[in-house]
Structures are given as structure tokens and as C-alpha cells.
PDB file of N, CA and C in Angstrom:
ATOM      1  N   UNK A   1      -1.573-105.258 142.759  1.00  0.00           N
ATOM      2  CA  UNK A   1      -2.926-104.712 142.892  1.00  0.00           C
ATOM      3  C   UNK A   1      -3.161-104.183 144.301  1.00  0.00           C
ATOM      4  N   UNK A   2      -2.757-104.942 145.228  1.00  0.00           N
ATOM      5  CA  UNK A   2      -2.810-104.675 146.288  1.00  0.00           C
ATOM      6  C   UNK A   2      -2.156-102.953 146.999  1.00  0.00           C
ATOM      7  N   UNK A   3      -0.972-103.077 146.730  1.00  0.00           N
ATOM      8  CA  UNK A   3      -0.469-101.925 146.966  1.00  0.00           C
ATOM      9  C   UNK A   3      -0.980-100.426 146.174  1.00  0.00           C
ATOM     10  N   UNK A   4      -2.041-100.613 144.493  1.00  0.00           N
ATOM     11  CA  UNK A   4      -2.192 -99.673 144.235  1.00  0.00           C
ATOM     12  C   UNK A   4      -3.473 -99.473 144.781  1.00  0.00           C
ATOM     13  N   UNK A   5      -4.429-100.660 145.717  1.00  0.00           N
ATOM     14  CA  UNK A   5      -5.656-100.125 146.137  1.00  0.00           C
ATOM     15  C   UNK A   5      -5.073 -99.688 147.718  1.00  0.00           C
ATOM     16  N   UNK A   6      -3.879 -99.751 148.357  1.00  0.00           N
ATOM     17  CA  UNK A   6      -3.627 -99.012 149.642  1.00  0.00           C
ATOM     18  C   UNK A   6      -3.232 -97.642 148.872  1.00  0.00           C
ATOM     19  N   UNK A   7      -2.344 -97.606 147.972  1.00  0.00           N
ATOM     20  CA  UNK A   7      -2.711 -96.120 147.948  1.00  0.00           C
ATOM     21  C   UNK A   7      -3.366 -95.415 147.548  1.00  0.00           C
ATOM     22  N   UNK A   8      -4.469 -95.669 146.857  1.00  0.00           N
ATOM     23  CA  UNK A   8      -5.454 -95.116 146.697  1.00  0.00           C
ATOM     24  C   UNK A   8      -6.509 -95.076 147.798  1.00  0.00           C
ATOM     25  N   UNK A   9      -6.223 -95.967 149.235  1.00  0.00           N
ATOM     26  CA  UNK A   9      -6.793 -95.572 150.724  1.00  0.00           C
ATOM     27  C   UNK A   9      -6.853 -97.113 151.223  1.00  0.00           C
ATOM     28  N   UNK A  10      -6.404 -97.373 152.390  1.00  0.00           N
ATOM     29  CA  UNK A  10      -6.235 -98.369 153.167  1.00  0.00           C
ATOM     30  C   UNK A  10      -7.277 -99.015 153.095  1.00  0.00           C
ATOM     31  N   UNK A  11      -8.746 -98.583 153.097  1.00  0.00           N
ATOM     32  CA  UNK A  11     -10.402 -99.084 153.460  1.00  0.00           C
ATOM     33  C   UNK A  11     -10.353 -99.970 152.003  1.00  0.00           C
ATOM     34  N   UNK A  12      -9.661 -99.153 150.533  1.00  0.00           N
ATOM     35  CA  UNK A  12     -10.285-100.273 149.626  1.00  0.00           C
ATOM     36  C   UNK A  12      -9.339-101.301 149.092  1.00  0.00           C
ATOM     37  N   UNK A  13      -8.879-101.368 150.174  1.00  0.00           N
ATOM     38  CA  UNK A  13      -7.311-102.670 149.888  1.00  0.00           C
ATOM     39  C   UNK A  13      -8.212-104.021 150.256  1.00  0.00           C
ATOM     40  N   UNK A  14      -8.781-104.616 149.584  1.00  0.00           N
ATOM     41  CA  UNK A  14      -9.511-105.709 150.211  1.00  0.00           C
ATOM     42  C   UNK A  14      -8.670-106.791 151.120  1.00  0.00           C
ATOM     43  N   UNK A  15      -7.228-106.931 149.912  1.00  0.00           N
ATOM     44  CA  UNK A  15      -6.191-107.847 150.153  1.00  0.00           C
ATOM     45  C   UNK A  15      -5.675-107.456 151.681  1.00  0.00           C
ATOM     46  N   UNK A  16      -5.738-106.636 151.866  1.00  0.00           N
ATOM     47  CA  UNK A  16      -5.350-105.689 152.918  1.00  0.00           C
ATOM     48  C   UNK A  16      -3.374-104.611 153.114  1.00  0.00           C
ATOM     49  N   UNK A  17      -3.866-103.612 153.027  1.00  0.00           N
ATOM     50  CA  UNK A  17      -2.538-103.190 153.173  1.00  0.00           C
ATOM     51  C   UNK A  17      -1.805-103.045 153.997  1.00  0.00           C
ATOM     52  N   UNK A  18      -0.494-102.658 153.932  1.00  0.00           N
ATOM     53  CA  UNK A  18       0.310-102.596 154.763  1.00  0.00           C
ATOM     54  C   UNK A  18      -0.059-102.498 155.831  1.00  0.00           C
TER      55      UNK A  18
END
């Protein structure tokens, strides 16, 4: 989940991305 909300933009990665 994480990695498909960084690519869809770093801001809505709650988990936090890369």
C-alpha cells in the first residue's frame, strides 16, 4: 500500500515513502 500511495505522490504516503 505504501509504495502505491508514494507513487501516486510522496505527500499521500501516510506510511511514509521512500
Amino acid at each position: 500500500d505504501e509504495r502505491v500511495k508514494a507513487n501516486e505522490g510522496e505527500s499521500a504516503g501516510d506510511q511514509g515513502s521512500s
